[in-house]
N, C-alpha and C. Protein backbone atom coordinates (compact mmCIF):
# COMPACT_ATOMS: atom_id res chain seq x y z
N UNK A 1 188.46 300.84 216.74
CA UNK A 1 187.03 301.03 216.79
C UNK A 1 186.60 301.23 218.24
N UNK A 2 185.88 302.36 218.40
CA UNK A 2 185.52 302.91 219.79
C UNK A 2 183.94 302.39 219.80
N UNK A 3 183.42 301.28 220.88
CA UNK A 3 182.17 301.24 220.56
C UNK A 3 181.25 302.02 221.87
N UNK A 4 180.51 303.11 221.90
CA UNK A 4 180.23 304.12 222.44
C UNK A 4 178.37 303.49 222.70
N UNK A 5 178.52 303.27 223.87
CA UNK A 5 176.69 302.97 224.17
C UNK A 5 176.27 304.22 224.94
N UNK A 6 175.58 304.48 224.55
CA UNK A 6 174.14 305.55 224.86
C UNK A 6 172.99 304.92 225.38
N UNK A 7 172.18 305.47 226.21
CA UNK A 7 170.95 304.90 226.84
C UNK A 7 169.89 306.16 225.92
N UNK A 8 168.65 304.76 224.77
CA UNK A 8 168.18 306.25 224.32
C UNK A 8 167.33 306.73 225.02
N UNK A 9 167.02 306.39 226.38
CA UNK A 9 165.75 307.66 226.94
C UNK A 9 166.42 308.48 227.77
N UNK A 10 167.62 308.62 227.67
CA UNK A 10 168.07 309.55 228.48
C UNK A 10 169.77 309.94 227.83
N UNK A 11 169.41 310.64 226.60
CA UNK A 11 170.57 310.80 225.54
C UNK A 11 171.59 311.22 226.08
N UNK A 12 171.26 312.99 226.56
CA UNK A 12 171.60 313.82 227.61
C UNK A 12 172.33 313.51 228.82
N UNK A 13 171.95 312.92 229.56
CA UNK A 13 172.59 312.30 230.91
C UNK A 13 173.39 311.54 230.24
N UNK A 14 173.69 310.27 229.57
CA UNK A 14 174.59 309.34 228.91
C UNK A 14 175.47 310.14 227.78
N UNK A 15 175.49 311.11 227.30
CA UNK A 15 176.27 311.59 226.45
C UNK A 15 178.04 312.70 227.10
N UNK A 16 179.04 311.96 226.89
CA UNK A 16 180.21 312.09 227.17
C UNK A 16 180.52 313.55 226.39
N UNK A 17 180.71 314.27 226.65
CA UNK A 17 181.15 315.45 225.63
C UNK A 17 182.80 315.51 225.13
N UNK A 18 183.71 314.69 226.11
CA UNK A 18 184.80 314.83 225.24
C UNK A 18 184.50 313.22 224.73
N UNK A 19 183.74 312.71 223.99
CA UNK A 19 184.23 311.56 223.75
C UNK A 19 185.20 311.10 222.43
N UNK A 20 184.92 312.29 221.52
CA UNK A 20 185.68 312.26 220.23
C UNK A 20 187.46 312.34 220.60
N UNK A 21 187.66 312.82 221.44
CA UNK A 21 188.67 313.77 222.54
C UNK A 21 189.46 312.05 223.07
N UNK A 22 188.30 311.22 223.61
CA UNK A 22 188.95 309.56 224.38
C UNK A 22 189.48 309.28 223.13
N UNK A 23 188.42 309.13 221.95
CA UNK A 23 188.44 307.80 221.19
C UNK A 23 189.73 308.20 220.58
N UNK A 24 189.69 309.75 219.94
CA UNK A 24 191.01 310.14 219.09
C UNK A 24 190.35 309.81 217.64
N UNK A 25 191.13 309.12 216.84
CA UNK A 25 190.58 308.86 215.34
C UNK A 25 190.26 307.67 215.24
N UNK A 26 189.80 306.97 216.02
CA UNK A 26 189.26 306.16 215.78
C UNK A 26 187.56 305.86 215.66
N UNK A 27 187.41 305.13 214.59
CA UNK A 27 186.08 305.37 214.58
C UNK A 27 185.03 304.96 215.56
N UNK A 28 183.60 305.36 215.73
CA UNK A 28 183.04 305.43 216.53
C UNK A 28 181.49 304.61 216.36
N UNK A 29 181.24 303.57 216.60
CA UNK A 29 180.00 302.77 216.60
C UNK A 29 179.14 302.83 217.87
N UNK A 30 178.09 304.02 217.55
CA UNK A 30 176.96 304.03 218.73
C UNK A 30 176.23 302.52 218.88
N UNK A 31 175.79 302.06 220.15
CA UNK A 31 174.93 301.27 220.07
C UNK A 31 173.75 301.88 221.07
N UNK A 32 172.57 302.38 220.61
CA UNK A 32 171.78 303.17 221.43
C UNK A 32 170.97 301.68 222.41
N UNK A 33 170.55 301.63 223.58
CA UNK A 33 170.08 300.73 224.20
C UNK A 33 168.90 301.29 224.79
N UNK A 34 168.20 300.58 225.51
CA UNK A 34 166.86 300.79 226.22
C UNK A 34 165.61 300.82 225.34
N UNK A 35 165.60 299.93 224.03
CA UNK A 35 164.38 300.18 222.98
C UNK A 35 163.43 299.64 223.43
N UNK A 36 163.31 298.87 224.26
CA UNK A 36 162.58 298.10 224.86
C UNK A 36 161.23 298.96 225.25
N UNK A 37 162.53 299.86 226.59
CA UNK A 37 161.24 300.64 227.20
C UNK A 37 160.50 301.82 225.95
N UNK A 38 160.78 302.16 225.19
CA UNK A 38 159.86 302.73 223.74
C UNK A 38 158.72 302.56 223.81
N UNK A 39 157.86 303.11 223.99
CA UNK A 39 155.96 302.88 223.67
C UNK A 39 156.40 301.75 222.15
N UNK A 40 155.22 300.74 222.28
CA UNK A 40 155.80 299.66 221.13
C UNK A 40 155.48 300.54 220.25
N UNK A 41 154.55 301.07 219.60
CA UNK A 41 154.73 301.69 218.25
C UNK A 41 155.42 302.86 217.65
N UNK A 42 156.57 302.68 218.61
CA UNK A 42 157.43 303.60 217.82
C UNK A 42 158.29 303.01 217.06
N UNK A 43 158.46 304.06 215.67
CA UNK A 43 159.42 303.49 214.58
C UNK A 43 160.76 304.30 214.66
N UNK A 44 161.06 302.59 215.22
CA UNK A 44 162.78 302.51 215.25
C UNK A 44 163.64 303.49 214.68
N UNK A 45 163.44 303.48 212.84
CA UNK A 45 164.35 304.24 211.74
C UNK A 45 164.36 305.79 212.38
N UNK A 46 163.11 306.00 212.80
CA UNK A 46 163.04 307.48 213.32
C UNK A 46 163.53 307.97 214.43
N UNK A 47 163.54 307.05 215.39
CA UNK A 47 164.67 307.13 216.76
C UNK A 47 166.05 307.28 216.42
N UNK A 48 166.48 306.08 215.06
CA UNK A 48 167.42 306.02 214.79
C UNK A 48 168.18 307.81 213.82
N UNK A 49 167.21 308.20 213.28
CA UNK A 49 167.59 309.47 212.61
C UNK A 49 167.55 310.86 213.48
N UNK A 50 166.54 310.74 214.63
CA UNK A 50 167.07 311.38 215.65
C UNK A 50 168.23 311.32 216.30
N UNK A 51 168.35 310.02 216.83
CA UNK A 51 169.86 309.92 217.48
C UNK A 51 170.86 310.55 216.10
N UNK A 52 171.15 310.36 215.07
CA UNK A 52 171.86 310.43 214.54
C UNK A 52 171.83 312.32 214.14
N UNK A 53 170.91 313.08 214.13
CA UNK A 53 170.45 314.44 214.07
C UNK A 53 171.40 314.94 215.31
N UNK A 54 171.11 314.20 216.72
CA UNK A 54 171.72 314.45 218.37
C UNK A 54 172.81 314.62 218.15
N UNK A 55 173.45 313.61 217.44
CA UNK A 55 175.12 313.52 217.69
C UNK A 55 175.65 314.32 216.57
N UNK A 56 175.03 314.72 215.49
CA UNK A 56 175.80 315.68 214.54
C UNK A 56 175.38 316.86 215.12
N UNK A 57 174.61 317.46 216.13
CA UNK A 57 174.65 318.78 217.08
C UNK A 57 176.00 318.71 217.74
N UNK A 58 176.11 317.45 218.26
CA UNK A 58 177.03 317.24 219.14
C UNK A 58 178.22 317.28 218.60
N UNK A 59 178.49 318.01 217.61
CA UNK A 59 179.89 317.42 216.17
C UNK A 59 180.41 316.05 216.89
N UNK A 60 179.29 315.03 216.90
CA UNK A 60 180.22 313.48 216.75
C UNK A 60 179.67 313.01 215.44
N UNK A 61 180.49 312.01 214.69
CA UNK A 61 179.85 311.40 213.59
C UNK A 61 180.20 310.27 214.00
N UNK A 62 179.78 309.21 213.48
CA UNK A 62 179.11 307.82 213.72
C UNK A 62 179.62 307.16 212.87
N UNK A 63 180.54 306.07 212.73
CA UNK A 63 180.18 305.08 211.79
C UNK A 63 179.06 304.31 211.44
N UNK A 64 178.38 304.26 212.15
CA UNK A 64 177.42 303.55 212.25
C UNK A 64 176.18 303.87 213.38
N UNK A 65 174.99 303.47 213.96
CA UNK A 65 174.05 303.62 215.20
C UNK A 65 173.41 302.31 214.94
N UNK A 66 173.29 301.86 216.05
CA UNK A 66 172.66 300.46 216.33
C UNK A 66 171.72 300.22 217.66
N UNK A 67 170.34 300.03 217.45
CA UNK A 67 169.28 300.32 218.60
C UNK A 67 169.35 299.06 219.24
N UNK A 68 169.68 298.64 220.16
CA UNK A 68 169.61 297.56 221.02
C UNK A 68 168.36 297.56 222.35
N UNK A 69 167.98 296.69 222.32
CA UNK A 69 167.45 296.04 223.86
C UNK A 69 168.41 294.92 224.65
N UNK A 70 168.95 295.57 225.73
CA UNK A 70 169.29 294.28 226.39
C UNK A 70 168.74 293.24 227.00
N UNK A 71 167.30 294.14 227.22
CA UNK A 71 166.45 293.40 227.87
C UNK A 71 165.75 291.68 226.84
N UNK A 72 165.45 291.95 225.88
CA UNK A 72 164.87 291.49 224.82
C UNK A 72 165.90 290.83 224.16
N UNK A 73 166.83 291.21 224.23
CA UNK A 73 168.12 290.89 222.98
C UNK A 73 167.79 291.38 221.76
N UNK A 74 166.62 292.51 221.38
CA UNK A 74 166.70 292.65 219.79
C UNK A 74 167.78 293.53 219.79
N UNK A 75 167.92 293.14 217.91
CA UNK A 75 169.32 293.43 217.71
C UNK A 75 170.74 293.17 217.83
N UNK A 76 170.90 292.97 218.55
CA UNK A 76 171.96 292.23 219.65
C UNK A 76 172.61 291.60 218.54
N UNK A 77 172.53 290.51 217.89
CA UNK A 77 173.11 290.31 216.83
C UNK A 77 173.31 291.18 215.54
N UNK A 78 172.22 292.02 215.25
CA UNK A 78 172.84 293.19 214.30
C UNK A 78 173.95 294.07 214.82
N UNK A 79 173.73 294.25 216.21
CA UNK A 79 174.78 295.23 216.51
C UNK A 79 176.58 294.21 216.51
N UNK A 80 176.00 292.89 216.99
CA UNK A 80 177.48 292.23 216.60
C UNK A 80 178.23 292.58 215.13
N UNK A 81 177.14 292.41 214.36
CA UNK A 81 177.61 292.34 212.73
C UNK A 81 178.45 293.76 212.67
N UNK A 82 177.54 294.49 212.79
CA UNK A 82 177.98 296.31 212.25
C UNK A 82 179.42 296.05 213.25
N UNK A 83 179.61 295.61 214.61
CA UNK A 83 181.02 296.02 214.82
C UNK A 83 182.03 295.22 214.14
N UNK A 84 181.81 293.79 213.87
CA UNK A 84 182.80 292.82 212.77
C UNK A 84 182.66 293.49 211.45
N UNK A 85 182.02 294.44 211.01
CA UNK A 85 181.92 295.27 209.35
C UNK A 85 182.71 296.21 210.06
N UNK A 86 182.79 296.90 211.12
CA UNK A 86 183.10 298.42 211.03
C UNK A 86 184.78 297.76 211.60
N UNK A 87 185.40 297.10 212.47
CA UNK A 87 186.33 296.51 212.36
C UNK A 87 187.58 296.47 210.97
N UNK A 88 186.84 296.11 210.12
CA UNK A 88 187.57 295.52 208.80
C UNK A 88 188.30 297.08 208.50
């Protein structure tokens, strides 16, 4: 399991182009970070289906995407879970 962090306000600059190329076949768990800085009323699911729109341009597929704040810690524990699920 390759766990691949992205910064989401700056997809572009943070996005590796060979990264499918590092990981090889192993699968790949985004954890997008910086939700924090987000105007608060933005909805998450929709960041989250963008990012996920980004990276199938990008032919990467995802096991999974997980929006983190480091700042805040949200999430932080969901994103633990999804990598002990995507693990198994």
């Amino acid at each position: 399991l390759v766990v691949y962090v992205l910064d989401v306000l700056d997809f572009n600059g943070s996005f590796i182009r060979k990264v499918r190329e590092i990981a090889g076949r192993n699968p790949i768990l985004v954890v997008a970070t910086k939700i924090d800085l987000l105007p608060p009323k933005t909805e998450l699911h929709e960041v989250a289906e963008w990012l996920e729109f980004a990276l199938y341009k990008k032919k990467l597929r995802a096991v999974d995407i997980v929006l983190v704040s480091n700042l805040s810690k949200k999430n932080i524990n969901a994103a633990t879970n999804k990598l002990l699920e995507a693990r198994k």
